[in-house]
Protein backbone atom coordinates (compact mmCIF):
# COMPACT_ATOMS: atom_id res chain seq x y z
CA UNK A 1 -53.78 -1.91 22.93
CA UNK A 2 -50.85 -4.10 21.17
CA UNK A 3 -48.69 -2.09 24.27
CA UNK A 4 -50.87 -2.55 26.54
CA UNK A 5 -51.27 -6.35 26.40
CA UNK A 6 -47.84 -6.48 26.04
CA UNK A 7 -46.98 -4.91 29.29
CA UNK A 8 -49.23 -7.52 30.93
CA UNK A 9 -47.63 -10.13 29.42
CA UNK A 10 -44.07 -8.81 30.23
CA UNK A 11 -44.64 -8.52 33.82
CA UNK A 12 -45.67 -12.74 33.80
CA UNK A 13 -42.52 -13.88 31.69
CA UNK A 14 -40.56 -11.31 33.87
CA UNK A 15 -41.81 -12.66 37.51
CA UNK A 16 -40.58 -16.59 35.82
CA UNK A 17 -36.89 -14.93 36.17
CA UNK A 18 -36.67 -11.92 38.19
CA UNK A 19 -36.73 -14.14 41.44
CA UNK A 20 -34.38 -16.52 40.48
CA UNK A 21 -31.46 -13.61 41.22
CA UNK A 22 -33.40 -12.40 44.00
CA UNK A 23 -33.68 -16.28 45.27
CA UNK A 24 -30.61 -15.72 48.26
CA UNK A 25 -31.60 -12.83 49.49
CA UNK A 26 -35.02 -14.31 50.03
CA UNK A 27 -33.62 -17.82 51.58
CA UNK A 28 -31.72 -15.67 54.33
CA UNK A 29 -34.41 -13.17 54.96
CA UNK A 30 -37.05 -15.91 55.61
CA UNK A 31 -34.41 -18.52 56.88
CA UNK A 32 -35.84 -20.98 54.23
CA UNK A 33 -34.05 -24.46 54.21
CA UNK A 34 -32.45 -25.28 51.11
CA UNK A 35 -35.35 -28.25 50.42
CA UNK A 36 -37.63 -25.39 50.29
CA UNK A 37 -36.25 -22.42 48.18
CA UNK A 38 -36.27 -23.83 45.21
CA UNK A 39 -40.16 -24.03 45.62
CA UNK A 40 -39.96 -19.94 45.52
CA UNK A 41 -39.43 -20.59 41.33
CA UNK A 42 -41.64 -23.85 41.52
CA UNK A 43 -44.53 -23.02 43.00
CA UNK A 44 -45.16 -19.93 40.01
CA UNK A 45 -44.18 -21.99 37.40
CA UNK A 46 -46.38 -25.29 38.37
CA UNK A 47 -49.62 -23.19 38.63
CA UNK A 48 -48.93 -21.05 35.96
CA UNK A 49 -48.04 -23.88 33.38
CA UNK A 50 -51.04 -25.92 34.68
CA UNK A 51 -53.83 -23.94 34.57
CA UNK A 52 -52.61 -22.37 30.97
CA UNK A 53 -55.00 -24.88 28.82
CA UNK A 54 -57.69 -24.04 31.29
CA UNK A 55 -57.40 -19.90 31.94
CA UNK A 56 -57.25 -19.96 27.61
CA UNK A 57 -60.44 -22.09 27.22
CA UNK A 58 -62.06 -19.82 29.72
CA UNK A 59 -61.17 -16.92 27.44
CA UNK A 60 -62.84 -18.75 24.72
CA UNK A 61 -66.53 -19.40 26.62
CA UNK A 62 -66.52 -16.53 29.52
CA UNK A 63 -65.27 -13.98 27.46
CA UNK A 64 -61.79 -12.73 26.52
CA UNK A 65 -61.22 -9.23 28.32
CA UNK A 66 -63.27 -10.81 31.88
CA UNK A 67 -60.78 -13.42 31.56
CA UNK A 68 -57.91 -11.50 31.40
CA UNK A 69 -59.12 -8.67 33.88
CA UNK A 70 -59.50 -11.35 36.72
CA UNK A 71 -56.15 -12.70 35.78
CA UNK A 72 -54.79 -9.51 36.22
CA UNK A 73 -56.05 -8.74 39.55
CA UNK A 74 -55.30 -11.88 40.41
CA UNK A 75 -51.92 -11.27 39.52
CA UNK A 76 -51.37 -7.99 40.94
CA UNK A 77 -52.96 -8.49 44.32
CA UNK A 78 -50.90 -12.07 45.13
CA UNK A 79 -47.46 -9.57 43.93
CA UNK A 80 -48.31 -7.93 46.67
CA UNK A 81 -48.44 -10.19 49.41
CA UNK A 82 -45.22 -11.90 48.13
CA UNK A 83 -43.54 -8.51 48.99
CA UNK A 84 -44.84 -8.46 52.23
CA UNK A 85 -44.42 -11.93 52.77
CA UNK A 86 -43.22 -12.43 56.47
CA UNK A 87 -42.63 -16.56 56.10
CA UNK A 88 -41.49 -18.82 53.57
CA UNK A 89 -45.33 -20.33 53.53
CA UNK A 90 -46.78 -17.36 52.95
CA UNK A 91 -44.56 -16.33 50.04
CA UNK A 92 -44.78 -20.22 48.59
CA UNK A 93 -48.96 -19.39 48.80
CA UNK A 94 -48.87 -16.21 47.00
CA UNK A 95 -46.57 -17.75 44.67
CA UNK A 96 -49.24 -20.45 43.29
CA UNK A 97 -51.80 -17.48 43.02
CA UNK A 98 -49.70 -15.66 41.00
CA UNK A 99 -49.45 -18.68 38.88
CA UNK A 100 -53.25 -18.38 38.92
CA UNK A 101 -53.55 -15.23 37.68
CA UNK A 102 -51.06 -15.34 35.04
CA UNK A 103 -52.67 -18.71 34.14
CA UNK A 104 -55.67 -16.62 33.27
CA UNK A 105 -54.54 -13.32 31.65
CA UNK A 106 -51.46 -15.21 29.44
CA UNK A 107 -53.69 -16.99 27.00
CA UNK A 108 -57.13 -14.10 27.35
CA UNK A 109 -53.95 -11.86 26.14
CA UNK A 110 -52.89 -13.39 23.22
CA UNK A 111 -56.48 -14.71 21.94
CA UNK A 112 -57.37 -10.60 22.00
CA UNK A 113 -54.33 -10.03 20.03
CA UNK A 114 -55.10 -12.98 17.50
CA UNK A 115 -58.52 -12.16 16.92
CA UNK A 116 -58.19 -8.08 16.85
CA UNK A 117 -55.35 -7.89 14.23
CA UNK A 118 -55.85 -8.92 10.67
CA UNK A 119 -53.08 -9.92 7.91
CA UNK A 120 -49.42 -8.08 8.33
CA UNK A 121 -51.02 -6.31 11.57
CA UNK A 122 -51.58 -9.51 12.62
CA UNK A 123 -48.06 -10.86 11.89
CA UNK A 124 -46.26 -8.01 13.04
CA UNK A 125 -48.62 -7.67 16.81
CA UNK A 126 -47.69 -11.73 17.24
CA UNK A 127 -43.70 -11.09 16.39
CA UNK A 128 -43.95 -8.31 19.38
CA UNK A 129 -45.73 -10.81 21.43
CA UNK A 130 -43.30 -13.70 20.68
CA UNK A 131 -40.23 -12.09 21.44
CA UNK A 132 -41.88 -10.39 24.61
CA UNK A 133 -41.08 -14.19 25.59
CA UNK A 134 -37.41 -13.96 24.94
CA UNK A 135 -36.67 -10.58 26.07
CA UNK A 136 -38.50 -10.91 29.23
CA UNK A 137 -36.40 -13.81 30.46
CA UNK A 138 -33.02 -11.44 30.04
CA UNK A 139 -34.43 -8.08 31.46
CA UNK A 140 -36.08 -10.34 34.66
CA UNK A 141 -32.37 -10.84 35.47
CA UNK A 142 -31.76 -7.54 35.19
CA UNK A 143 -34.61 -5.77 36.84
CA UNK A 144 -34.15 -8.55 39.65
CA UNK A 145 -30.12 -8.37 40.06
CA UNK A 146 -30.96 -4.07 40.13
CA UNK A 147 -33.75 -4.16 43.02
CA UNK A 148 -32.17 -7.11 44.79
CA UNK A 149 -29.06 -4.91 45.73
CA UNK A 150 -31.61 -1.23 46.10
CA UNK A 151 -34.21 -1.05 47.71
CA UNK A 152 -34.50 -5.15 48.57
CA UNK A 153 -35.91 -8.68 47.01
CA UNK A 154 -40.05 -7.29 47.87
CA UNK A 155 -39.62 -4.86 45.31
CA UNK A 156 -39.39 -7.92 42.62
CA UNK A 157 -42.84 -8.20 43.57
CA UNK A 158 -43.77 -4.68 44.38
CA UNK A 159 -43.05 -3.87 40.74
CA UNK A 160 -45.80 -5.22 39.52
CA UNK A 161 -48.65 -3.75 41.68
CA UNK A 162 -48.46 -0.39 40.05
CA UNK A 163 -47.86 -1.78 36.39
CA UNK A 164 -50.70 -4.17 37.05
CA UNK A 165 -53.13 -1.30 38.51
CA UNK A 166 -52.27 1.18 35.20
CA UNK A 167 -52.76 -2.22 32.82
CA UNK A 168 -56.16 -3.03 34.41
CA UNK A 169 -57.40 0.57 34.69
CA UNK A 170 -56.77 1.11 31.02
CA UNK A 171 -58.28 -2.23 29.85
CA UNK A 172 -61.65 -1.11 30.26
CA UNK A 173 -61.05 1.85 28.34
CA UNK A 174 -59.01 0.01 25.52
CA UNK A 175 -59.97 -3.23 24.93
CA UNK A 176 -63.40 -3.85 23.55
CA UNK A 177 -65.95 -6.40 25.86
CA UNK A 178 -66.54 -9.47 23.26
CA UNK A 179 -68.90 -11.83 24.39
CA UNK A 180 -67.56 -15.76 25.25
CA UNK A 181 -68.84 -18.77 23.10
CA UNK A 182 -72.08 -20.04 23.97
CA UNK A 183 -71.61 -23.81 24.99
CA UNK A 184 -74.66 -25.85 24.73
CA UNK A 185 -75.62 -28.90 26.79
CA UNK A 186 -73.14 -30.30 29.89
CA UNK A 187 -69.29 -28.39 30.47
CA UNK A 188 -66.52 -30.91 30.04
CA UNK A 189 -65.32 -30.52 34.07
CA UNK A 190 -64.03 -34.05 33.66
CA UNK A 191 -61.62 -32.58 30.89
CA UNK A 192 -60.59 -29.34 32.68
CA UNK A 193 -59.85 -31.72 35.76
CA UNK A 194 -57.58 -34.10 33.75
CA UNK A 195 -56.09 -31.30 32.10
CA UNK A 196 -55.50 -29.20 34.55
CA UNK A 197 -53.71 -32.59 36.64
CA UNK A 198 -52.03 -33.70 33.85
CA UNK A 199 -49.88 -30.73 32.87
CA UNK A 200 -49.57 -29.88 36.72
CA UNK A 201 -48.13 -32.82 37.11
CA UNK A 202 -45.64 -33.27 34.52
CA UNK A 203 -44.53 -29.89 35.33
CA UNK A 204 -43.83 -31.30 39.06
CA UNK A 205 -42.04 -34.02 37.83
CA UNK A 206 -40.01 -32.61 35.43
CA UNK A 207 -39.05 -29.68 38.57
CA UNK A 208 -38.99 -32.71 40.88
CA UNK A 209 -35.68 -34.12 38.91
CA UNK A 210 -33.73 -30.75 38.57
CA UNK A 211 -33.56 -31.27 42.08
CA UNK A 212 -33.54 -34.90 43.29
CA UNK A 213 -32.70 -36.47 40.22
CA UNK A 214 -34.61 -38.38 36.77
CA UNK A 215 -34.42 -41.98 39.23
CA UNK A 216 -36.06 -40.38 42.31
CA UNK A 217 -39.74 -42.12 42.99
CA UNK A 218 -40.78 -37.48 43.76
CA UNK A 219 -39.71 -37.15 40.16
CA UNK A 220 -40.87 -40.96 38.35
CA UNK A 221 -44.23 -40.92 39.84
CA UNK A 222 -45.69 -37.42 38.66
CA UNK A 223 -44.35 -38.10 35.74
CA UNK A 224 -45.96 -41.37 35.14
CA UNK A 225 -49.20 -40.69 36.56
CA UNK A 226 -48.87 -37.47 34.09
CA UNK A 227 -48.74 -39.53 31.12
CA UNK A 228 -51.44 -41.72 32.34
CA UNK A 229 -53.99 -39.05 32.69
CA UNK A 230 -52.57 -37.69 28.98
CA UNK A 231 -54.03 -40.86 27.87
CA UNK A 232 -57.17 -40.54 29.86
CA UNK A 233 -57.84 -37.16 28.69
CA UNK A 234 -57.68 -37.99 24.90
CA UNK A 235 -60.20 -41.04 26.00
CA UNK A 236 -62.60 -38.26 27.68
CA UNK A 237 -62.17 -35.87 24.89
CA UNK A 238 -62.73 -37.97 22.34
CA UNK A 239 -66.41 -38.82 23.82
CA UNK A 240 -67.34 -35.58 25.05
CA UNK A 241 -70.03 -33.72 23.83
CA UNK A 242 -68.78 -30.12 24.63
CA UNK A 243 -64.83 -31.00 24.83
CA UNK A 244 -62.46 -29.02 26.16
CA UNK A 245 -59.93 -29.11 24.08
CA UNK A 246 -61.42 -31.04 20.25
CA UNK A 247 -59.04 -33.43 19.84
CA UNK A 248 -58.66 -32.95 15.78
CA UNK A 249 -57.32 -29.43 16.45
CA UNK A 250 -54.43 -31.16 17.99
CA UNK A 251 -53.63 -32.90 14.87
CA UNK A 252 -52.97 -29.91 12.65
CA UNK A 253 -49.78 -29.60 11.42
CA UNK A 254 -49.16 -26.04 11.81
CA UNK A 255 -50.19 -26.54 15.53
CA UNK A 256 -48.40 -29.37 16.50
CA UNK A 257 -45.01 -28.03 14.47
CA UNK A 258 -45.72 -24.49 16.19
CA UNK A 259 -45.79 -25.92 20.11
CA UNK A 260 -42.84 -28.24 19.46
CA UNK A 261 -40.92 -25.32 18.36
CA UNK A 262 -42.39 -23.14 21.33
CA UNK A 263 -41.37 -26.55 23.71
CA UNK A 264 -37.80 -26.61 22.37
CA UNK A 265 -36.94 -22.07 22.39
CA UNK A 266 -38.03 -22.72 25.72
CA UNK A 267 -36.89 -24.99 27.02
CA UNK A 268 -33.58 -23.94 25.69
CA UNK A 269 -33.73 -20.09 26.00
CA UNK A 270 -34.39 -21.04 30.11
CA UNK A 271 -31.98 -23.36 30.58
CA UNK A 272 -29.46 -20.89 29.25
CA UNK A 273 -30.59 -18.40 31.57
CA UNK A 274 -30.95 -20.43 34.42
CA UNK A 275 -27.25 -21.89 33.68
CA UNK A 276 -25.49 -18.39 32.77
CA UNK A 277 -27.39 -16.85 36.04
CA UNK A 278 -25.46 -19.63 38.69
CA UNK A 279 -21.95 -19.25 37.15
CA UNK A 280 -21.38 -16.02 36.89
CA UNK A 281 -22.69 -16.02 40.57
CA UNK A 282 -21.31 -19.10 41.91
CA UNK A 283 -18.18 -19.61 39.95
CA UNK A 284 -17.58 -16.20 39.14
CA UNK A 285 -19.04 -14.84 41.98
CA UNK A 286 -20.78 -11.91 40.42
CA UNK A 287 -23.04 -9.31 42.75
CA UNK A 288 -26.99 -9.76 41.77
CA UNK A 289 -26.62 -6.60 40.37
CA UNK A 290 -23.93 -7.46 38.43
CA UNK A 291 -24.75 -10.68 36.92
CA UNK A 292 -28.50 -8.59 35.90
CA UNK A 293 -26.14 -5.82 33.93
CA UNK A 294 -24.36 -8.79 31.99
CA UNK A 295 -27.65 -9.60 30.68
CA UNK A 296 -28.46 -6.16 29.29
CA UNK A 297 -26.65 -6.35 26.05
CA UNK A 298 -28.58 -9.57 25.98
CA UNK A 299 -32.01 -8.08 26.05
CA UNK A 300 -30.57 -5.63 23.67
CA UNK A 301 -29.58 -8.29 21.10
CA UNK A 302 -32.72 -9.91 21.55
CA UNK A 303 -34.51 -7.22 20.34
CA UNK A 304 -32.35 -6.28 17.60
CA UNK A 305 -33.04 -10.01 16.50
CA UNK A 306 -36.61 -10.00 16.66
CA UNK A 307 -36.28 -7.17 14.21
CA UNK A 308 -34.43 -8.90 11.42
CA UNK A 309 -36.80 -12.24 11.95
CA UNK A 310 -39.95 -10.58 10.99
CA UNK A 311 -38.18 -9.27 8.10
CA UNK A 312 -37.10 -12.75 7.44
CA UNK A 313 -39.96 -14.62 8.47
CA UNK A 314 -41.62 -12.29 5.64
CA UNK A 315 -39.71 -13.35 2.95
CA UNK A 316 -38.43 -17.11 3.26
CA UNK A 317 -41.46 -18.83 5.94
CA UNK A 318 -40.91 -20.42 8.95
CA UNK A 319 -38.43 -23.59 7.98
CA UNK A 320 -35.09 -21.79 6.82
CA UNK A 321 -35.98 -19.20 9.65
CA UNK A 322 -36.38 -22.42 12.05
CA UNK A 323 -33.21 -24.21 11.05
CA UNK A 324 -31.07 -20.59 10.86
CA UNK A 325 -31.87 -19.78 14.23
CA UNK A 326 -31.32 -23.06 15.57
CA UNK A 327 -28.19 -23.21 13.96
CA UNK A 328 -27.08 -19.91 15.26
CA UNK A 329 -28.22 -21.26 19.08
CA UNK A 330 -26.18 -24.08 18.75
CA UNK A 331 -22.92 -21.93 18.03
CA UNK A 332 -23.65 -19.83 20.85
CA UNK A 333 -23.47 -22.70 23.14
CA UNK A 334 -20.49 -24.55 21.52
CA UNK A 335 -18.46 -21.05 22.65
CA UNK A 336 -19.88 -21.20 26.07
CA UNK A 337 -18.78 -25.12 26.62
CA UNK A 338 -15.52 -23.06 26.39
CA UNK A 339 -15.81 -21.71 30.04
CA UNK A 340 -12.86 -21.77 32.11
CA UNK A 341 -13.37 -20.63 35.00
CA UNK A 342 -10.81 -17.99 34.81
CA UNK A 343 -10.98 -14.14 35.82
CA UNK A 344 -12.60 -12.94 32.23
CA UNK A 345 -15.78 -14.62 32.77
CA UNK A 346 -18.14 -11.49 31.19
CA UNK A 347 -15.81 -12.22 28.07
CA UNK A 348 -16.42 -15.86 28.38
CA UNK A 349 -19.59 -15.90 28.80
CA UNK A 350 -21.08 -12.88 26.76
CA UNK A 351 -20.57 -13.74 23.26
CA UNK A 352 -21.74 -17.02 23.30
CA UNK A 353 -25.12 -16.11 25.08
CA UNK A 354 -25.49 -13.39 22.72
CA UNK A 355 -25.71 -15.61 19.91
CA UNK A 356 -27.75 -18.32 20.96
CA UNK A 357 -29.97 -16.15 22.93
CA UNK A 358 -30.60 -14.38 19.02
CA UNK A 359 -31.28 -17.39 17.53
CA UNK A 360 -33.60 -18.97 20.08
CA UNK A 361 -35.76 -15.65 20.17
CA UNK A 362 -36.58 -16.71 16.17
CA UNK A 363 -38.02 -19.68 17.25
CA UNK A 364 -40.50 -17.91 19.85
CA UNK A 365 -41.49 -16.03 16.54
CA UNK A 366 -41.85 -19.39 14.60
CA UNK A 367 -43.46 -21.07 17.12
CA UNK A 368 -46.14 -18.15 17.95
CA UNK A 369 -47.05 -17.11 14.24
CA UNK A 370 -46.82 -20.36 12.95
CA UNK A 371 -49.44 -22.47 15.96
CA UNK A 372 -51.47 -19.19 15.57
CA UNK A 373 -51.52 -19.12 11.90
CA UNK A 374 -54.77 -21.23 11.11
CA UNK A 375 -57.08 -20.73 14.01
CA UNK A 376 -60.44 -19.91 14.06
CA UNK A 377 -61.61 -16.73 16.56
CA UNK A 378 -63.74 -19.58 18.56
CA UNK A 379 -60.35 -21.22 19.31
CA UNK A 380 -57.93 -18.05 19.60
CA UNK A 381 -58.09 -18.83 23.56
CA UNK A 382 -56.99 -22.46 23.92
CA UNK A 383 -54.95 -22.50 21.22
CA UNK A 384 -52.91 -19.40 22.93
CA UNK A 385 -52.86 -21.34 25.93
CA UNK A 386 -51.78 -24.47 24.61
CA UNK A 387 -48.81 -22.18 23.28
CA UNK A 388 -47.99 -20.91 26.85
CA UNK A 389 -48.50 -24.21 28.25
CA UNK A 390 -45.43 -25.86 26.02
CA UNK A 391 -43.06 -21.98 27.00
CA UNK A 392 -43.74 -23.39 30.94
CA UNK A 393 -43.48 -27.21 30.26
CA UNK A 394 -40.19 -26.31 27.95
CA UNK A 395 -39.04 -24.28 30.82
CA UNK A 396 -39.44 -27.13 33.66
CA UNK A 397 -38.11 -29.41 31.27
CA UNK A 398 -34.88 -27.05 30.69
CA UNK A 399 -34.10 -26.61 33.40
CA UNK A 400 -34.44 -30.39 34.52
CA UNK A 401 -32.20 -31.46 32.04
CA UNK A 402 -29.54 -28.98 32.39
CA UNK A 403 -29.38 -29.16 35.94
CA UNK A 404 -28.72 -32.63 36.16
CA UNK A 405 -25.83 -32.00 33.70
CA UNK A 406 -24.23 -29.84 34.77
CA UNK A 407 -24.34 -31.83 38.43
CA UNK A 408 -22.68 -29.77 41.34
CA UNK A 409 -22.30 -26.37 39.70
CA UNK A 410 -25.96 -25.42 40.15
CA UNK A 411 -25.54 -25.46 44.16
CA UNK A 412 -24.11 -21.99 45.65
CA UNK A 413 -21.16 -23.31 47.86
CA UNK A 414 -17.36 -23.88 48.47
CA UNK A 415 -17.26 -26.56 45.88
CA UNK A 416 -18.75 -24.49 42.91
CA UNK A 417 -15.78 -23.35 41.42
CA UNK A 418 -14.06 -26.92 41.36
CA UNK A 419 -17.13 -27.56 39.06
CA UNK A 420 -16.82 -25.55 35.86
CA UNK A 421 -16.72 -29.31 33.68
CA UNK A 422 -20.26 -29.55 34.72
CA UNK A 423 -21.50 -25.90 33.11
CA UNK A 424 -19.41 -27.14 29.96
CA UNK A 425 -21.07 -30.22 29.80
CA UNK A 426 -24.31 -28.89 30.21
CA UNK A 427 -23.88 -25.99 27.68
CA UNK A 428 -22.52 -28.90 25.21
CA UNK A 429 -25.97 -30.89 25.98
CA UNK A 430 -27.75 -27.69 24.64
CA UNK A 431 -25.92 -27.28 21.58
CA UNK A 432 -26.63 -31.07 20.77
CA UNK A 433 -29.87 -30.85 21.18
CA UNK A 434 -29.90 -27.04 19.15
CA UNK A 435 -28.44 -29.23 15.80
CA UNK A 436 -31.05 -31.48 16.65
CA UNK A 437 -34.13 -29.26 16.55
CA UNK A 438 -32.82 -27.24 13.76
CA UNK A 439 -32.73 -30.72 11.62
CA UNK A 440 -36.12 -31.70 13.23
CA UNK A 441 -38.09 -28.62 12.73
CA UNK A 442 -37.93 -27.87 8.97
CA UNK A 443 -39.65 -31.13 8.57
CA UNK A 444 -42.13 -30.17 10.89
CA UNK A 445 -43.08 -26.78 10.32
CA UNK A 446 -45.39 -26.21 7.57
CA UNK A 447 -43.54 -24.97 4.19
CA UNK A 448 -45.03 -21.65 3.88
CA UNK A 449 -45.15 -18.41 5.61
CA UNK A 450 -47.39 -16.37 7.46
CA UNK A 451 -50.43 -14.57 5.51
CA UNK A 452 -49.95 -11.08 4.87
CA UNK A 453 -53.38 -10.65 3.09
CA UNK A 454 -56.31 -12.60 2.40
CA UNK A 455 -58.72 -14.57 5.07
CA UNK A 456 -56.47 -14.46 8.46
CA UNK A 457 -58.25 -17.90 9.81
CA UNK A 458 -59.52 -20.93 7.94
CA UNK A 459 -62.83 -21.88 9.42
């Protein structure tokens, strides 16, 4: 089952990546403008990080394995109309319902996972989850550079429908129907409306200034209205009878600590991604396929990393684990503000993302045991979506920031290989911000680790 949700998972963290190699062989086979290819990226991410609160309260009152069977079809059916998308509308459409449906099954996914495994089980299923996270960003470059320069850009998308057909088919035979929490009285539809707004449109904003800029009214207006209706929805919450989201769940410290961390890997382990992608391609000027293979030792070290976290995550608790990794991010980065431009980029660029990619993959693990660590089963669903909700908003946010660093060198063009300062700059903005977190978190996180035996939730 553990394999099973997995898969699901994988295929929703892979389809945030896989088209971002894929992205200029889509742009000149739909003649899409250059306003509106970024939107190809957008359009998943926006849906998918706004609906995450919602889809993982929906687990918690409908029911977790409905949930995350319409997610899944969902999911599976709009992958198939992006690969036969004729037009750059109809592929932008089938886009936002894949958001949807990976809005849905995300959170459903995790709450099953939280609420079927007890003590080291437990610990052990969320470690697989968490770094699911990490090493789904490196193989989406992968799988996308390898299909991109076979059989075409629709198989990105034509991937899944098979995957998604086995997952769902074997759900009914594998995971076990639990019934939803009973709400009594009115639903909070005022909160799922403001919630649903609010995180769609910081998300916009934040994507808005990646591409226009922070000082643009498209990326200062979302943003504002965002934080108005953050505001609003703590007033609404606060006064509902049946709230959405209970505002003193918020407060906890091992939730608040755990989504900060989650907002920070993120938002980080994208950016890096997203950065490393567009030089080797643009500066470089590596194949698709090529640029995916670079990533494969990568995924590899990801994994390996993952591997000597849980052992360490065991043994110490989340703060040294926290700062280590973070520590270990930042060095990757400091070699990659190195870049030169010159002929060995794979040996440029390699080691460096190799070692920060390592160390962000811990904090996934922190983030994900630690925000999961004290919930009760009648809030496994929104707290797994609040999770997912901070991996897309870290993302957007990422991305944003890096992207306005590193200036010219994120546009394909003539010009890109006059702009290696920019890439340097930008990787030197991550590791900043790295040393940052790494001094942040260990005040944040709670001081202890996660429970190997004993009562898995405090109710």
């Amino acid at each position: 089952m553990l394999v099973l949700l997995c898969l699901a998972q994988f295929m929703v963290i892979l389809d945030v990546t896989i088209a971002n190699v894929a992205l200029p062989s889509i742009g000149a086979d739909l003649e899409l403008s250059r306003a509106a290819l970024p939107w190809v990226i957008s359009a998943y991410t926006l849906v998918f990080g706004g609906f995450l609160l919602l889809g993982g309260r929906l687990a918690d009152i409908v029911g977790r394995r409905t949930t995350f069977v319409i997610g899944l079809a969902v999911f599976t059916v709009a992958s198939l109309v992006c690969g036969l998308a004729a037009n750059g509308t109809m592929l932008v459409i089938s886009r936002l319902a894949q958001g949807a449906g990976a809005a849905l099954l995300s959170p459903a996914a995790l709450s099953i996972i939280t609420t079927t495994f007890h003590g080291a089980d437990r610990n052990k299923a969320l470690g697989a989850w968490a770094a699911i996270g990490g090493t789904g960003s490196a193989v989406g470059v992968l799988v996308g550079g390898a299909l991109t320069s076979g059989p075409g850009w629709e198989w990105a998308f034509f991937i899944n429908v098979p995957v998604g057909i086995g997952v769902l088919v074997a759900t009914f035979a594998m995971v076990e129907q639990v019934a939803g929490q009973r709400v009594e009285g009115k639903s909070d539809w005022m909160g799922a409306v403001l919630m649903t707004a609010m995180t769609g449109l910081l998300i916009f904003g934040l994507i808005s200034a990646g591409g226009v800029g922070w000082g643009s009214a498209m990326t200062l207006i979302p943003l504002a209205a965002g934080i108005v209706l953050v505001g609003l929805f703590v007033v609404v919450e606060r006064r509902a009878a049946n709230p959405l989201v209970p505002i003193p769940v918020l407060t906890r410290r091992s939730v608040v600590a755990g989504n900060v961390a989650m907002l920070s890997g993120a938002g980080l382990l994208i950016a890096s991604f997203f950065l490393a992608s567009l030089y080797l391609q643009n500066v470089a000027e590596y194949s698709a396929l090529q640029t995916g293979l670079t990533f494969l030792p990568v995924a590899l070290g990801m994994i390996v990393a993952v591997q000597l976290c849980s052992h360490l995550l065991a043994k110490v608790g989340w703060r040294p684990v926290a700062a280590i990794g973070m520590v270990l991010a930042a060095g990757g980065f400091v070699w990659l503000a190195q870049l030169s431009g010159g002929e060995n980029a794979l040996g440029e660029v390699l080691p460096g993302f190799m070692i920060s990619a390592a160390g962000l993959v811990w904090m996934f693990i922190v983030a994900t045991t630690s925000a999961m660590n004290d919930v009760d089963h009648r809030e496994a669903g929104l707290m797994s979506g609040l999770v997912n909700t901070n991996h897309e908003l870290g993302a957007s946010l990422g991305i944003a920031f890096v992207a306005a660093i590193a200036g010219a060198g994120v546009d394909a063009g003539d010009h890109a290989a006059t702009s290696v300062s920019g890439f340097q700059n930008a990787f030197l903005a991550c590791a900043i911000v790295a040393l940052v977190v790494a001094i942040v978190s260990p005040l944040l996180l709670p001081a202890g680790k996660p429970s190997s035996d004993g009562p898995v939730f405090a109710h």
